[in-house]
N, C-alpha and C. Protein backbone atom coordinates (compact mmCIF):
# COMPACT_ATOMS: atom_id res chain seq x y z
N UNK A 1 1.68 -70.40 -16.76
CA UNK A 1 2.68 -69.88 -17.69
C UNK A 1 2.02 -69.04 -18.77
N UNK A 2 0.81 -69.47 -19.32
CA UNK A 2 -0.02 -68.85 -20.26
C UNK A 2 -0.50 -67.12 -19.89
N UNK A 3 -0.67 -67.38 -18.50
CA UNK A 3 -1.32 -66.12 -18.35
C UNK A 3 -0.13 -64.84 -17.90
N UNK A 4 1.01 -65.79 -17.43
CA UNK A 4 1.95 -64.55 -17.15
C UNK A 4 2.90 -64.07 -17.98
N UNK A 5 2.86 -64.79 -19.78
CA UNK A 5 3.32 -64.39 -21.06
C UNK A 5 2.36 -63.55 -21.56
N UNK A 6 1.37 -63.68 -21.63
CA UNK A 6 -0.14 -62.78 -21.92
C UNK A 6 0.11 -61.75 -20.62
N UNK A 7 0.38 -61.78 -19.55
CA UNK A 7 0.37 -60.23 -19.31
C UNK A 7 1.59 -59.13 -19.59
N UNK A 8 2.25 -60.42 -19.48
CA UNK A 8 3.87 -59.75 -20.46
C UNK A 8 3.89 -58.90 -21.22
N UNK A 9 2.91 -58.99 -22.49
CA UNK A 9 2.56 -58.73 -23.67
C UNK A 9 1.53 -57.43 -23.51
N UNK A 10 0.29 -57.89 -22.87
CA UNK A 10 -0.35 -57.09 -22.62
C UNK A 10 0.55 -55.80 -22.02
N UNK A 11 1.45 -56.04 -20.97
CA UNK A 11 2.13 -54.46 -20.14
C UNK A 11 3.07 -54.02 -21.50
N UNK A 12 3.56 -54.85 -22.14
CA UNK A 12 4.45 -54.18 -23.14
C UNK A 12 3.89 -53.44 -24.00
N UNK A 13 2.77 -53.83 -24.64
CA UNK A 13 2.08 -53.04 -25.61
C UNK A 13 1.28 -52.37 -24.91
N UNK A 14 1.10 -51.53 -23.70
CA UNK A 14 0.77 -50.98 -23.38
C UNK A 14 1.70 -49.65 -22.50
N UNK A 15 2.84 -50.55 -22.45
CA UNK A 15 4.07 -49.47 -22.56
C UNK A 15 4.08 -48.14 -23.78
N UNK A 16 4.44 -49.51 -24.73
CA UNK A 16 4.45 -48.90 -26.42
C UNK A 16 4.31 -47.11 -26.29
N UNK A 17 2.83 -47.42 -25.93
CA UNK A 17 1.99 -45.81 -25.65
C UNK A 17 2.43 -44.97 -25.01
N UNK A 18 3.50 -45.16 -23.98
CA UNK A 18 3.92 -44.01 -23.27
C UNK A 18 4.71 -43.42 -23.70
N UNK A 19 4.93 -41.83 -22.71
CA UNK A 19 5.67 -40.89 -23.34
C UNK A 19 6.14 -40.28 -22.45
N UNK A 20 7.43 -39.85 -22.33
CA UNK A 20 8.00 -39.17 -21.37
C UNK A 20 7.07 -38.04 -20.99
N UNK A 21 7.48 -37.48 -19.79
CA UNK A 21 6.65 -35.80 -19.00
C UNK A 21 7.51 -34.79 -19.86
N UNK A 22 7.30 -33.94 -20.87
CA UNK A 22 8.07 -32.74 -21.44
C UNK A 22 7.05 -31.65 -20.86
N UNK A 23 7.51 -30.64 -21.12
CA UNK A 23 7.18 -29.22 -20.61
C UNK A 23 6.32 -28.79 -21.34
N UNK A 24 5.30 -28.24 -21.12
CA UNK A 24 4.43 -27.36 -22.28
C UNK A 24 5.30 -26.62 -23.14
N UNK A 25 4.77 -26.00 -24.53
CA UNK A 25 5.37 -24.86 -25.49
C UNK A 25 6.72 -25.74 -25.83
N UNK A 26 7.13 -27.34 -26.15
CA UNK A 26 8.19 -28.17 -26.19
C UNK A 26 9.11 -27.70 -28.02
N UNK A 27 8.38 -26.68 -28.53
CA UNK A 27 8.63 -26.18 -29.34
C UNK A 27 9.75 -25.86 -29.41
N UNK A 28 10.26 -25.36 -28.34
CA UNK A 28 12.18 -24.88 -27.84
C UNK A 28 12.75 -25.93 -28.84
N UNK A 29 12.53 -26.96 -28.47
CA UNK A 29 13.55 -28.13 -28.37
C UNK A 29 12.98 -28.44 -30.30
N UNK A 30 14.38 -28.87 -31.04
CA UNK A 30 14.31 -28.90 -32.61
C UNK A 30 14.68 -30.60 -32.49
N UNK A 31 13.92 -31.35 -33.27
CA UNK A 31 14.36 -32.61 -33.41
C UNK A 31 15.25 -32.78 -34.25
N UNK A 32 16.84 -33.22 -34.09
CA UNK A 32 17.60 -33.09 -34.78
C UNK A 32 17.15 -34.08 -35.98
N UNK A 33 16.99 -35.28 -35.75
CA UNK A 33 16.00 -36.43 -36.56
C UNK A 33 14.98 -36.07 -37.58
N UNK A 34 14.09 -34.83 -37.37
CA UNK A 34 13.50 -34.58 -37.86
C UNK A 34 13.57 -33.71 -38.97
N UNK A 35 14.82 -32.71 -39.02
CA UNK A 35 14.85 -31.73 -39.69
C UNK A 35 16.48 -31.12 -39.40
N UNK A 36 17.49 -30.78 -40.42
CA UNK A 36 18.58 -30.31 -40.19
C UNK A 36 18.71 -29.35 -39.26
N UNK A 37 19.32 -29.05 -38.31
CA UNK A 37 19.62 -27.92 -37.38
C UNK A 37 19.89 -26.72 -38.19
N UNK A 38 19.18 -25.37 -38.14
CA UNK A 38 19.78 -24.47 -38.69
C UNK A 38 20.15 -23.28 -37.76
N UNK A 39 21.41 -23.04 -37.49
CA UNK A 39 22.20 -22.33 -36.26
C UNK A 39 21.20 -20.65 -36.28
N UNK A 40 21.39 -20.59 -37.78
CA UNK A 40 20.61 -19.11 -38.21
C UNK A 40 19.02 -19.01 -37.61
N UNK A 41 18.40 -19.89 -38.35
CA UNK A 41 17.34 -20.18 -37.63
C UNK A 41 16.86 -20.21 -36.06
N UNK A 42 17.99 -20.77 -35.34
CA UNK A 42 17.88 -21.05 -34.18
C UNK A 42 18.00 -19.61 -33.14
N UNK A 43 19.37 -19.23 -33.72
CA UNK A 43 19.89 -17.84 -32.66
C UNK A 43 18.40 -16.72 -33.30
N UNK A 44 17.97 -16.51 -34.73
CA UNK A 44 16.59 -15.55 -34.54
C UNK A 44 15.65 -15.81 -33.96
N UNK A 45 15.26 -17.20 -33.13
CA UNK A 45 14.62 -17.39 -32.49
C UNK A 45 15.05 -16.77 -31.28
N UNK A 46 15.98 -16.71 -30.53
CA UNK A 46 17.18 -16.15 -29.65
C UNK A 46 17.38 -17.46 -28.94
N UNK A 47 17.60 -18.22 -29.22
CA UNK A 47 18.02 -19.79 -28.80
C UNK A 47 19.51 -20.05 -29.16
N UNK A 48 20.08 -21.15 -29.02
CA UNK A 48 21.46 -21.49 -29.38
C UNK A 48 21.82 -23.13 -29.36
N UNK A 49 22.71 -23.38 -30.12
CA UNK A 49 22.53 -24.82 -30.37
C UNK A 49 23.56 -25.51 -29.18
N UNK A 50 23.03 -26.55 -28.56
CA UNK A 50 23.52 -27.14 -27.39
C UNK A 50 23.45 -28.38 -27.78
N UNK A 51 24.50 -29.43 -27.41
CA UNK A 51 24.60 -30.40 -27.22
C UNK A 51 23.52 -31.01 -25.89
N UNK A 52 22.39 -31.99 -26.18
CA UNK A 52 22.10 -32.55 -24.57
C UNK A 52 21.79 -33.73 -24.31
N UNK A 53 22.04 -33.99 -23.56
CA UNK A 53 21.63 -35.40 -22.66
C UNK A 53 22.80 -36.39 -23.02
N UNK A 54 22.43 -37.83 -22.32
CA UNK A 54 23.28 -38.69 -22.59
C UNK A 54 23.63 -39.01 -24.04
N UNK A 55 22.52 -38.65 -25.07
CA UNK A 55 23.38 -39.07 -26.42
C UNK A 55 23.55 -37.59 -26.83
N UNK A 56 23.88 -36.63 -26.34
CA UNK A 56 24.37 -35.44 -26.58
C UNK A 56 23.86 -34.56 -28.24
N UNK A 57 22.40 -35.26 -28.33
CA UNK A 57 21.75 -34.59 -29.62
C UNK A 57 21.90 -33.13 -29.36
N UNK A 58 22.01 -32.70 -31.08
CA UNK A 58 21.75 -31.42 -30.78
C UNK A 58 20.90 -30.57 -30.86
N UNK A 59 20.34 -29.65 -29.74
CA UNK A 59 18.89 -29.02 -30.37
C UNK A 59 19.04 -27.29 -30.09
N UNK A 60 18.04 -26.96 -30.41
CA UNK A 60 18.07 -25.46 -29.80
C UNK A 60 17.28 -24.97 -29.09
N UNK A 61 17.91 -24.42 -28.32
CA UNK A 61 17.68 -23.96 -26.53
C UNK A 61 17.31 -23.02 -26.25
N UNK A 62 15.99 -22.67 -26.49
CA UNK A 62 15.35 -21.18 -26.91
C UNK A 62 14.92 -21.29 -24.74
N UNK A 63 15.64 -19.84 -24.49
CA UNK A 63 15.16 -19.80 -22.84
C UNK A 63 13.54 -18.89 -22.80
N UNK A 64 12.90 -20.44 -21.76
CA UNK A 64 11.36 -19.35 -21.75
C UNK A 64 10.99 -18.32 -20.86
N UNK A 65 10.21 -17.94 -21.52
CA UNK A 65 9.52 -16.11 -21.13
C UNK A 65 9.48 -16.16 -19.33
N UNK A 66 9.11 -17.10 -19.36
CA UNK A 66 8.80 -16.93 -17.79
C UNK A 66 10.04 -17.73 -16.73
N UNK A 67 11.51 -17.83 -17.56
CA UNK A 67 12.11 -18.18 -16.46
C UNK A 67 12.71 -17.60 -15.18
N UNK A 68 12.79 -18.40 -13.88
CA UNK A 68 12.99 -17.73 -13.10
C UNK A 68 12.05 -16.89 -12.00
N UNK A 69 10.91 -17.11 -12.63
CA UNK A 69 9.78 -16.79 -12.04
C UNK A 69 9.29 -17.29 -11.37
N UNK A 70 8.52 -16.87 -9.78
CA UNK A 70 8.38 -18.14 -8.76
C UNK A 70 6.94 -18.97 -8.97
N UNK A 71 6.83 -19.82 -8.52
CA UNK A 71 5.76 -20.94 -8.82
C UNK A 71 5.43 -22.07 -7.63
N UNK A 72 4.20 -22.34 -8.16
CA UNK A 72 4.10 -23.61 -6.77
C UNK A 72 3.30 -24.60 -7.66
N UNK A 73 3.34 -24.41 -9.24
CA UNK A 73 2.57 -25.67 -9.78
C UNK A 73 3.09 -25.44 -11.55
N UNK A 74 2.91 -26.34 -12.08
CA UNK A 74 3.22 -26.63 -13.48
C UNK A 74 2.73 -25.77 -14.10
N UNK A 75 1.19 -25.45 -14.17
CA UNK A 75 0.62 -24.12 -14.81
C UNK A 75 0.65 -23.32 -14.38
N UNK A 76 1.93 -23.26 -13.62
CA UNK A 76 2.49 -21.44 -13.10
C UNK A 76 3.71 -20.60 -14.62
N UNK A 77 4.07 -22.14 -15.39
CA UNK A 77 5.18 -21.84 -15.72
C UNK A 77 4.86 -22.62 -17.32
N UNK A 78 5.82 -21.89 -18.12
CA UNK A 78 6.00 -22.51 -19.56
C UNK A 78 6.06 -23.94 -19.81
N UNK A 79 7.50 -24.49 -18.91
CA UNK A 79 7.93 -25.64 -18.52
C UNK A 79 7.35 -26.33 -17.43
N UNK A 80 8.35 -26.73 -16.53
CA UNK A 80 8.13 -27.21 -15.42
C UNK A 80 8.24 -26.13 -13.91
N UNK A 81 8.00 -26.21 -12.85
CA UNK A 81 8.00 -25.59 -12.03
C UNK A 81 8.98 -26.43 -10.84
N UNK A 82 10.37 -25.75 -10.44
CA UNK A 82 11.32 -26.52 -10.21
C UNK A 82 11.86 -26.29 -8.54
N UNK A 83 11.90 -26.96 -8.01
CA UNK A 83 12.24 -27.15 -6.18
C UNK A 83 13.38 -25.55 -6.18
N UNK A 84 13.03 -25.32 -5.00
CA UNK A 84 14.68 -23.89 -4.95
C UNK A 84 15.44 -24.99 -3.81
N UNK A 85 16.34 -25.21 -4.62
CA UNK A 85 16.89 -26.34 -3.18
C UNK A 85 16.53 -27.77 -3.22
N UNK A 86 17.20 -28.31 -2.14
CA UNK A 86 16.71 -29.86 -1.98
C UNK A 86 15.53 -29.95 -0.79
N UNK A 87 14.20 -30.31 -1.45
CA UNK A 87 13.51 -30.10 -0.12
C UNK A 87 13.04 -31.64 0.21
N UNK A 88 12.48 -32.17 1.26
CA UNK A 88 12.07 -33.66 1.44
C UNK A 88 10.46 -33.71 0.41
N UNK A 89 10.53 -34.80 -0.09
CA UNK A 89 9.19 -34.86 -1.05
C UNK A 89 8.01 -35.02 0.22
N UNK A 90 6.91 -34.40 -0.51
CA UNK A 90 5.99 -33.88 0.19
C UNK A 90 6.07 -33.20 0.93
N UNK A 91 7.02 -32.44 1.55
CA UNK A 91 6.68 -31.12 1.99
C UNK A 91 6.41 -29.99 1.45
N UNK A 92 5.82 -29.04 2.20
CA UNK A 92 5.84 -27.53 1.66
C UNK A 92 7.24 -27.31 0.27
N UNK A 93 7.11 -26.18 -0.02
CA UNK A 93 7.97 -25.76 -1.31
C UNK A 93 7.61 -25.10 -1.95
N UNK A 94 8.55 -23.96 -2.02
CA UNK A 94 9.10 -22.96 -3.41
C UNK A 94 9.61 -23.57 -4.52
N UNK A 95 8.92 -22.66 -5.48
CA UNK A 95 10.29 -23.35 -6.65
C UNK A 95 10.32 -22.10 -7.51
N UNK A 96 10.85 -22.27 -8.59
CA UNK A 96 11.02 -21.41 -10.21
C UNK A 96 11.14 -21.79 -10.92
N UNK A 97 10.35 -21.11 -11.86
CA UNK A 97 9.95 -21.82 -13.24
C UNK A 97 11.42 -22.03 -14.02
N UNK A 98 11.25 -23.61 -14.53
CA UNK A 98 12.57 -23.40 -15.36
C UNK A 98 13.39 -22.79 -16.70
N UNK A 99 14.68 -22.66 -16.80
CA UNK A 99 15.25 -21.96 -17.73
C UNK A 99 14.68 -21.91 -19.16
N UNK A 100 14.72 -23.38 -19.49
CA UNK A 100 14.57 -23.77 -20.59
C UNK A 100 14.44 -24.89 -20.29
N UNK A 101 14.88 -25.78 -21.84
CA UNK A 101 14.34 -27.19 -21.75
C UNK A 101 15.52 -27.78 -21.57
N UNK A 102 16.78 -27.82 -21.30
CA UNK A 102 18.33 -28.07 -20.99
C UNK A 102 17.73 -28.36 -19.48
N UNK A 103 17.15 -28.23 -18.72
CA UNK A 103 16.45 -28.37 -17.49
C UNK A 103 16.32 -29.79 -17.17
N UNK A 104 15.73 -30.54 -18.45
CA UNK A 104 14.86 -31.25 -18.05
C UNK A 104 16.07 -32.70 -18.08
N UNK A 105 17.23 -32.34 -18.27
CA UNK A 105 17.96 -33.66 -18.08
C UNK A 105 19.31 -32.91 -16.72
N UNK A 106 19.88 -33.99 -16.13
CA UNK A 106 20.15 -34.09 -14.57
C UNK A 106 19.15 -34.18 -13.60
N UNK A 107 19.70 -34.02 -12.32
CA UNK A 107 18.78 -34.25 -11.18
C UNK A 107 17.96 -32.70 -11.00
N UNK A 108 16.41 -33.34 -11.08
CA UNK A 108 15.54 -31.84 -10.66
C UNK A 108 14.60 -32.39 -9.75
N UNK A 109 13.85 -31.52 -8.67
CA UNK A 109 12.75 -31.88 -7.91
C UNK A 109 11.96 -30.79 -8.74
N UNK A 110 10.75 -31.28 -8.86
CA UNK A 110 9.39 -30.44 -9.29
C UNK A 110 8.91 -30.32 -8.18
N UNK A 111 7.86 -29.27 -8.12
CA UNK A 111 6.92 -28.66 -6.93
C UNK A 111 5.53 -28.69 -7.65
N UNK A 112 4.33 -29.55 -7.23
CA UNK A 112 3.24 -29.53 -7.41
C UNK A 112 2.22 -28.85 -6.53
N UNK A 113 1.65 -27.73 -6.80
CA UNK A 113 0.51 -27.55 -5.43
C UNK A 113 1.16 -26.87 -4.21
N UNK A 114 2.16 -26.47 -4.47
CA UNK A 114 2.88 -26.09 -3.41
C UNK A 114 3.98 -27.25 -2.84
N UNK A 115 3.80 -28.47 -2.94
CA UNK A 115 4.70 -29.69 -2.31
C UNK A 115 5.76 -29.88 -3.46
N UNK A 116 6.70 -30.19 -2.29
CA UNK A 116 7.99 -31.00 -3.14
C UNK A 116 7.27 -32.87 -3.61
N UNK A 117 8.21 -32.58 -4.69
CA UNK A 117 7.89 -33.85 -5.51
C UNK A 117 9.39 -34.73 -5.40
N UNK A 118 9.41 -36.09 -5.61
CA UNK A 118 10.45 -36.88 -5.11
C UNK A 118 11.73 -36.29 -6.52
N UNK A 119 12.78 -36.55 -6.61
CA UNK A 119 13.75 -36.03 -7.16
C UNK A 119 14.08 -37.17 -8.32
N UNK A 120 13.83 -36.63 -9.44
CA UNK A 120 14.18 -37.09 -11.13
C UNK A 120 15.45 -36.67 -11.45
N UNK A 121 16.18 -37.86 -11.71
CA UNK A 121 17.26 -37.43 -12.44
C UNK A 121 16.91 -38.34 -14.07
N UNK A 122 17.40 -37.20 -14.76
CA UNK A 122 17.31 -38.13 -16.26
C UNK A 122 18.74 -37.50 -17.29
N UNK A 123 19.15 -39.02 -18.00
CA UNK A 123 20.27 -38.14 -18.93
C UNK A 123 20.04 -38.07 -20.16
């Protein structure tokens, strides 16, 4: 019992440390928490304020330089580098770099190396 409350503990505080996968340049995205949204601010960036995810914070949605652009790995692209289609994980695969960071919640497959990666949905 001792040792499987002690690893309890141990995996939790070692949870603690983790951090979701965000996109390089995560700068897009404004922590509403952190600092008032300013709409002005946001659109001279050429961004726009969006509601996202399941608690529907609001941030601003600046679209990156390279969306749309084709890719076969993460450092092809600003963000993430995203399946064209539903392909089976581990196979071959195309993808394009994604829009923005509004991307990164619903269902997406990433493409690493050229392979499909298994399919993330997040809200």
């Amino acid at each position: 019992m001792r040792f499987s409350l002690l690893a309890g503990i141990v995996l939790a505080a070692s949870l603690v440390g983790c951090s979701m996968d965000t996109p390089r340049g995560d700068a897009a995205a404004v922590d509403a928490s952190a600092a008032p949204i300013d709409a002005a601010s946001c659109a001279a960036k050429g961004g726009e304020l969006r509601p996202l995810g399941r608690l529907q914070r609001v941030q601003c949605v600046i679209p990156y330089a390279d969306a749309g652009k084709t890719c076969s790995t993460r450092q092809d692209c600003t963000g993430q580098c995203l399946a064209i289609g539903e392909v089976v994980a581990g196979a071959p695969a195309a993808g394009t770099c994604q829009r923005d960071i509004s991307e990164n919640f619903g269902c997406r497959q990433r493409v690493d190396g050229g392979v499909a990666q298994g399919i993330l949905c997040v809200d």
